[in-house]
Structure formats: C-alpha cells, structure tokens
Protein backbone atom coordinates (compact mmCIF):
# COMPACT_ATOMS: atom_id res chain seq x y z
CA UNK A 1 216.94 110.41 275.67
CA UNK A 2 220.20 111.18 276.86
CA UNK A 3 222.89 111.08 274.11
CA UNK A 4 226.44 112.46 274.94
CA UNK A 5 229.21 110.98 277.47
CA UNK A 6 228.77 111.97 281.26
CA UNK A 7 231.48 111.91 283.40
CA UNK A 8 229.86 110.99 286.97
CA UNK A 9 231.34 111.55 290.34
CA UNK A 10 229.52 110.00 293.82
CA UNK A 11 231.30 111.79 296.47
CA UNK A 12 230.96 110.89 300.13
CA UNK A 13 231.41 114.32 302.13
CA UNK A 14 230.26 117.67 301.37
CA UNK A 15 233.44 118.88 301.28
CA UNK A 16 234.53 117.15 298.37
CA UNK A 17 231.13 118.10 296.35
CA UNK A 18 232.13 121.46 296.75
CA UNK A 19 235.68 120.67 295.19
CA UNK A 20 234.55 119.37 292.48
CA UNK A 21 231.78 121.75 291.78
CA UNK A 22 234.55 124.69 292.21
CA UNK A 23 236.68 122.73 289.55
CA UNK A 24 234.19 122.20 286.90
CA UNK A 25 231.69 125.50 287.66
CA UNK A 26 228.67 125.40 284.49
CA UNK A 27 230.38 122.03 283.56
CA UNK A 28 228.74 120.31 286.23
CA UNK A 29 225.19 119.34 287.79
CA UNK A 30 224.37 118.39 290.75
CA UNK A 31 222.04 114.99 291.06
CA UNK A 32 220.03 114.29 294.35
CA UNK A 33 217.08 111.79 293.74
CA UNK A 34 217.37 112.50 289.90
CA UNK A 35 213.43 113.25 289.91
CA UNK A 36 213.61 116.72 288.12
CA UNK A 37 217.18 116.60 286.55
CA UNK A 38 216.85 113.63 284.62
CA UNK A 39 213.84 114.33 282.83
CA UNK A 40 215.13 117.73 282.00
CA UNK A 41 218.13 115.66 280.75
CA UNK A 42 216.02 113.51 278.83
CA UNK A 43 213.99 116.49 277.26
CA UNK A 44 217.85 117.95 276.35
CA UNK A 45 216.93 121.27 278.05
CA UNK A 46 220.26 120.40 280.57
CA UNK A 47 223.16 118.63 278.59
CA UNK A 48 225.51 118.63 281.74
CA UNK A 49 229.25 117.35 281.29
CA UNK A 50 229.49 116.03 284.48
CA UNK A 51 226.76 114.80 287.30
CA UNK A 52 227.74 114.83 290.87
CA UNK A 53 225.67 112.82 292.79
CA UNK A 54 224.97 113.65 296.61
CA UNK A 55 223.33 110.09 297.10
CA UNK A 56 225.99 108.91 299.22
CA UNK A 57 226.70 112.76 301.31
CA UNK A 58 224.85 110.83 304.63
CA UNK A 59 225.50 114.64 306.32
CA UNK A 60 223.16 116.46 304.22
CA UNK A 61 220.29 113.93 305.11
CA UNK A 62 218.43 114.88 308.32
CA UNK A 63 215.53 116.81 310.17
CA UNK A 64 216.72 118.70 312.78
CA UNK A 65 215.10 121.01 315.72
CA UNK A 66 216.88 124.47 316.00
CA UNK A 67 214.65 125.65 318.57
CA UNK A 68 212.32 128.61 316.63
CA UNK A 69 212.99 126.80 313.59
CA UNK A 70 213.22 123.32 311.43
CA UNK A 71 216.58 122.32 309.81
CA UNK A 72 216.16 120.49 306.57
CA UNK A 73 219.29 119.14 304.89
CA UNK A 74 219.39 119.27 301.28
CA UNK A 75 219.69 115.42 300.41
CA UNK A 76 216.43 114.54 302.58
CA UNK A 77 214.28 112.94 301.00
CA UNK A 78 210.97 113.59 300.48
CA UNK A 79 209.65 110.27 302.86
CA UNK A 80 211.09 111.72 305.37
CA UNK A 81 209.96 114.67 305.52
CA UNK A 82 206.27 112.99 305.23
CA UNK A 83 207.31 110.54 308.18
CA UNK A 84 209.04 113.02 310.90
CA UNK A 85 207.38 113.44 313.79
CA UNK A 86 209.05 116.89 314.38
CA UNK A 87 207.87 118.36 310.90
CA UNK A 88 204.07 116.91 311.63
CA UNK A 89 204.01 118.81 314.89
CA UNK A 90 206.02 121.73 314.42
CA UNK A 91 205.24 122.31 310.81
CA UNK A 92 202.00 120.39 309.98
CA UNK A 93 201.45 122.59 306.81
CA UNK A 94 205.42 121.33 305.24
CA UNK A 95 203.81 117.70 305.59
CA UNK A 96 200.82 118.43 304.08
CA UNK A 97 202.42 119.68 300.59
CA UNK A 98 204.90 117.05 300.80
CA UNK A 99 201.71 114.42 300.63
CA UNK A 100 201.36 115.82 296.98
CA UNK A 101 205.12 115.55 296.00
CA UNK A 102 205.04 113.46 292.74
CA UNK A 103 203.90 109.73 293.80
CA UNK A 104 205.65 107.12 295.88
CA UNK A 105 208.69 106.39 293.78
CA UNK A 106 209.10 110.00 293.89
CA UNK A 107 208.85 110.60 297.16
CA UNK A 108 211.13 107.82 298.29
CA UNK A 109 213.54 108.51 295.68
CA UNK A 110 213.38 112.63 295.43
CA UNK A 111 214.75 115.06 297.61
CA UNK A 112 213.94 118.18 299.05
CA UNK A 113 216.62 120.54 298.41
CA UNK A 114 216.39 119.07 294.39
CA UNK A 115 212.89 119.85 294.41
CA UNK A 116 213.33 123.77 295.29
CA UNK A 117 216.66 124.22 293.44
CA UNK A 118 214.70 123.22 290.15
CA UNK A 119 212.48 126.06 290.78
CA UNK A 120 209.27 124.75 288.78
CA UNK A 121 207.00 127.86 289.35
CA UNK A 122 204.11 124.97 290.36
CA UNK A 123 206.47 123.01 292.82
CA UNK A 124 204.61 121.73 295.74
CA UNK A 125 206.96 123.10 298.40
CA UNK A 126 207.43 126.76 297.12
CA UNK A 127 204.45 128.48 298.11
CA UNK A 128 204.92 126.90 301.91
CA UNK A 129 208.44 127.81 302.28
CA UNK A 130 207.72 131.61 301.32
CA UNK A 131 204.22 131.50 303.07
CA UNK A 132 206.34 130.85 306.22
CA UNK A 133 209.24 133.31 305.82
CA UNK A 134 212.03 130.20 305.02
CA UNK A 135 215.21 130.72 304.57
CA UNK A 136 218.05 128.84 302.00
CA UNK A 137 221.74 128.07 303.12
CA UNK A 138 223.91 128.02 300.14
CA UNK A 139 227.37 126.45 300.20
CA UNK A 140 230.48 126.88 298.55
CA UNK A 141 234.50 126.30 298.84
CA UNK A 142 234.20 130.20 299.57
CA UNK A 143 232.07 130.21 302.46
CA UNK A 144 228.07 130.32 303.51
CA UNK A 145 225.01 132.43 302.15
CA UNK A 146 221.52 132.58 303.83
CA UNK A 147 218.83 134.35 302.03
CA UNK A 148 215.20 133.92 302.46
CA UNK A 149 213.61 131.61 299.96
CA UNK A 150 212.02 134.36 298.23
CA UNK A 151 215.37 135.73 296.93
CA UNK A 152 216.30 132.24 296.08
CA UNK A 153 213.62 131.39 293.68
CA UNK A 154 214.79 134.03 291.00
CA UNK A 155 212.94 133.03 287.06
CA UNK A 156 211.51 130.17 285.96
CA UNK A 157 213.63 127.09 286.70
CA UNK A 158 216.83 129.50 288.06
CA UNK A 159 217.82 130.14 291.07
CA UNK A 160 220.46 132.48 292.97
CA UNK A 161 222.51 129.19 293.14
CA UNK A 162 226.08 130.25 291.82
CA UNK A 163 228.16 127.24 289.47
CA UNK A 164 230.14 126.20 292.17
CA UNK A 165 227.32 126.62 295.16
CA UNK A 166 225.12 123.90 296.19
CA UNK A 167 221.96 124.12 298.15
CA UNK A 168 222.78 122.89 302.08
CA UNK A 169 220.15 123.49 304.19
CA UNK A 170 216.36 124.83 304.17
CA UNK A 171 215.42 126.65 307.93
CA UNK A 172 211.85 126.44 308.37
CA UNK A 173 209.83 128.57 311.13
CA UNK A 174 207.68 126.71 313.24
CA UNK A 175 203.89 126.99 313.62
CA UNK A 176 203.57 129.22 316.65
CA UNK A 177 200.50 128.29 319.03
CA UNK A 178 197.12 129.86 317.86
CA UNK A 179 198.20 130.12 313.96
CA UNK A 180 196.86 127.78 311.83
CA UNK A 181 198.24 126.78 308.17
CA UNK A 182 197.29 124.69 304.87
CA UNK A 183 198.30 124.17 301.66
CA UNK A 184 195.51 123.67 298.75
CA UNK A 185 196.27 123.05 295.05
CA UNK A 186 194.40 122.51 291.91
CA UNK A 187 195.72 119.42 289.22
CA UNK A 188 194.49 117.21 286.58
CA UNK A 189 195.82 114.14 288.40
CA UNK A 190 196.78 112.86 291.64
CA UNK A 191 200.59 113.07 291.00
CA UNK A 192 201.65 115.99 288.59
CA UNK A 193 202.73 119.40 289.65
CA UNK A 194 199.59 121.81 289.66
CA UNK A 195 197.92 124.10 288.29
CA UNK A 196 197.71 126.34 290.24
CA UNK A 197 198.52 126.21 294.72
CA UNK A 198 197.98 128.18 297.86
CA UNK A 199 199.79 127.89 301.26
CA UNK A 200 198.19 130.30 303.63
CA UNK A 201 199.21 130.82 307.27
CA UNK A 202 196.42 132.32 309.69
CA UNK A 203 197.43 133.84 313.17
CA UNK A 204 196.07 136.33 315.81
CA UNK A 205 197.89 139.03 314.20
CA UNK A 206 198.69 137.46 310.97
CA UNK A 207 196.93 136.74 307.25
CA UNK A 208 199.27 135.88 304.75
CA UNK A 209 198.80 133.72 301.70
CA UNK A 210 201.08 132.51 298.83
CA UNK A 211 200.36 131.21 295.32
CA UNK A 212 202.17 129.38 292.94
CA UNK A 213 201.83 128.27 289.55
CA UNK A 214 200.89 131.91 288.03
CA UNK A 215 204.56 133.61 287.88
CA UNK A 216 208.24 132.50 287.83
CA UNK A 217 207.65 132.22 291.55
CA UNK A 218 205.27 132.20 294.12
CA UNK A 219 202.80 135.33 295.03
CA UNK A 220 203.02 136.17 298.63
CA UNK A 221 199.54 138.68 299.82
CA UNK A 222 199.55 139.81 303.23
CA UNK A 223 196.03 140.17 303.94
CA UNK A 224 196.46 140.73 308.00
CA UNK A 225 195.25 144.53 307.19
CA UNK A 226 192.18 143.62 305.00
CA UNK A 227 190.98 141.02 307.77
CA UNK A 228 191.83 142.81 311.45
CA UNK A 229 194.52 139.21 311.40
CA UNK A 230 190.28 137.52 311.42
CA UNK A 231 188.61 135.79 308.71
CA UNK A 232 184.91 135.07 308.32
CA UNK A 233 182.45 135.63 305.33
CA UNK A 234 183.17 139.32 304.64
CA UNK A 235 186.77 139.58 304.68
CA UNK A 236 187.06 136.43 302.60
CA UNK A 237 185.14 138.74 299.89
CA UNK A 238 187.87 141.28 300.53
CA UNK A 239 190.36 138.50 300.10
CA UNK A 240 189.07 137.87 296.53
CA UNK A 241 189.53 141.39 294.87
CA UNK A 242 193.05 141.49 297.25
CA UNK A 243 194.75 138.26 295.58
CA UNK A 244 193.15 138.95 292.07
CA UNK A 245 194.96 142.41 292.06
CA UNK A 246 198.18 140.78 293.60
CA UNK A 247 198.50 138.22 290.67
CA UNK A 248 198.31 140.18 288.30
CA UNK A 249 198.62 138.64 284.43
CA UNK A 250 199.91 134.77 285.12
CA UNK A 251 201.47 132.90 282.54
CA UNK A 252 199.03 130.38 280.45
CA UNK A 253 200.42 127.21 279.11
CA UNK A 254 198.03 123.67 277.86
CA UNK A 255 196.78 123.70 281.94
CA UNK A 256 195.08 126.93 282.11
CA UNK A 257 195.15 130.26 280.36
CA UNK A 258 195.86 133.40 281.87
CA UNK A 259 192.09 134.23 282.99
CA UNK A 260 191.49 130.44 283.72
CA UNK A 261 194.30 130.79 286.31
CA UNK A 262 193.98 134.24 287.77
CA UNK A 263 190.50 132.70 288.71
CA UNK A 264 191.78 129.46 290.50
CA UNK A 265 194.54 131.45 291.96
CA UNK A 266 191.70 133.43 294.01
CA UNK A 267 189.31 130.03 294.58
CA UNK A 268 192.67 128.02 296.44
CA UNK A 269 194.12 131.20 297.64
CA UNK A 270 190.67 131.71 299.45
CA UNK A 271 190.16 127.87 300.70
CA UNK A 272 193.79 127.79 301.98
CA UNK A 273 193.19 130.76 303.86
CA UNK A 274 189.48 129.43 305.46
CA UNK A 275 191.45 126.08 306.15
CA UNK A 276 194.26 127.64 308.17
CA UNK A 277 191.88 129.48 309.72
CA UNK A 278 189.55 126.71 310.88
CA UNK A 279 193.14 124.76 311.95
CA UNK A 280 193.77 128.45 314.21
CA UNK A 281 190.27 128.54 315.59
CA UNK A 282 190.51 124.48 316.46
C-alpha cells in the first residue's frame, strides 16, 4: 500500500510535463495508464514525491504513418495499438504481442510508452521493438534524443531516460514485402508477463531473432549467416546451438531456473523463427 503524501499534477500539453519534470528531476514520476507504476508503488520499490500524469496530454496519443516507418506516441494506449488498421498491416508482428499485454483492463487502461519505460526484462513489447531495429524519442526542456531501443533498455527496470526526460515517441519499421514476423512466448497464465519470449523477423536476406525474459534486456541473434536468410529442418538445428550460445547464463527467479530457461529460450526462439518464416513463404 501506498503510505506517504503525493503531490499530483495532470497537465494538458507536453510542454508543461516537461516543466515540471525539469523542476522536480528524481522528485517526480511520470504516470501513463498507472499499470506498472502503481504496483511498484504499492510494493514500495518507487516512493515518488510527485506523479505527473500524461492522461490528459491528447498529443502524445496517436498512430501515425511516416512512410518507412510507424509513429507511436507515448500515451497510446495499448487498445489501440491492438485496433489500428495501420499497425495490423504494416506491422502485424507489434499487434500480435500487444494481444498478450496484461488483460483487458490493462490494455484499455495501459500505455505503450509506460510499458517500455518500465523495462521489465519479460515485457511483451521488448523483444519486437529490438527484433525490428526501433527506435525511442526522448524529450526534454533541453531538446530531442533518438536512440534505438536497444540503447534504451539499459538494466533491469532502468532505462537511458534522464530525471527530467520523458519518453515521446516509439518509430517502428514496417514489414517490408516477402519478410515474415511473429512473436511467441511461454507463461503460466493467460495474462502475466512471461517466462520467457521470442520475436523473430524472417526475410530474403534476413534471420534475426530476439529473446526476452533471460537478461536485463532482450537477446538479439542474427542468424541470416547460419541459414543462407532460409529456414527449413537443418538450419533450424543450427539455430538451436546459435541462440543457446547467444544467451548465455539467464537469470532464474520462482518461473524458471537458469537451465529451465536457457532451454525455453531456444524452443520459442526456434518456433518464432519457423512462424515468421511460414508468414514469409505465405
């Protein structure tokens, strides 16, 4: 439970976010759907002075097409994402992990830029975003950063998110004709963040294959050498011995030990791979 005083602002622009984030720096958190804060909050792992709540900044709410790539602003919600006809066709695989976001409350409620600022190595979106070479847009009262999500995503909950930065936008590369994606993940039950999960991206030239829930971020492979940018029975073998190299030692916790997940790490990192590759061929 939550036990000290919280000063609470609800601004209506970004603009004046970012003022009050510059005046109050590590004082201050910022609160989209309140999915992953609040239980942290709860827990007492974040005992944050003041909340500033980005339910009422309309302008970082939309889907946009930017030509190559898909604009995501940070206060979208999860439902959208799962109901935008530009994400299903230009970025089927984005959908698809967003199907396994939390449940419905959490999905109407959450958002996506609070889901990958919290950084959970077994978020649903993480492995997808660095599968697909995605890129973060950071802002501040001092200016703009872009950086790809992989330099983003720095430990275990923490991000390259300064005090007085929020996270504006996510770019997203489109699924090019003749590539195929998917996303597979392992979890007790229907709702819960997994055990271990696999976004995998199959193209003519292309094999590439990311896996989270076994570091402080996701694994990214790139098997397009091992597999001639083909898959079929023998290079999925090859795949096997690749990924279980490539992830090393993972963390254990109550899910899954080390071995336990180093195991399912090669299993989903294998079906995500002959899924995107069936979605190429099709």
């Amino acid at each position: 439970m939550i036990t000290q005083e919280i000063a609470f602002h609800a601004p209506t622009t970004t603009a004046e976010a970012l003022e009050l984030l510059a005046r109050h720096g590590d004082d201050a958190k910022i609160l989209g759907g309140g999915m992953s804060l609040v239980p942290t909050m709860n827990l007492g792992l974040a005992r944050p002075e003041i909340l500033i709540s980005l339910n009422k900044v309309e302008e970082l709410a939309y889907i946009e097409d930017r030509g190559s790539e898909i604009a995501i602003g940070g206060r979208t919600r999860h439902r959208a994402v799962l109901d935008s006809p530009l994400v299903a066709a230009a970025c089927p695989v984005l959908a698809e992990a967003c199907r396994h976001v939390g449940d419905v409350q959490v999905r109407n409620r959450g958002t996506v830029g609070g889901s990958v600022a919290h950084a959970d190595p077994a978020a649903d979106y993480l492995p997808v975003l660095v599968v697909l070479g995605a890129t973060i847009v950071v802002r501040s009262t001092r200016g703009e950063r872009t950086m790809p999500v992989a330099d983003f995503l720095v430990d275990v909950m923490y991000t390259a998110l300064e005090p007085d930065e929020l996270l504006a936008e996510i770019r997203v590369p489109k699924t090019t004709p003749g590539t195929g994606s998917a996303y597979r993940r392992l979890a007790r039950v229907e709702g819960s963040f997994a055990i271990v999960n696999a976004a995998a991206v199959v193209g003519p030239a292309v094999v590439r294959v990311a896996i989270g829930g076994i570091a402080a971020k996701p694994v990214l492979v790139d098997l397009t050498a091992i597999t001639g940018g083909g898959v079929n029975a023998a290079t999925l073998d090859a795949v096997g011995a690749v990924v279980r190299e490539a992830v090393g030692e993972p963390y254990g916790d109550l899910n899954g030990d080390p071995e336990y997940r180093r195991e399912m790490a090669v299993v989903f990192a294998r079906r995500a791979i002959e899924a995107a590759a069936e979605r190429a061929a099709g």
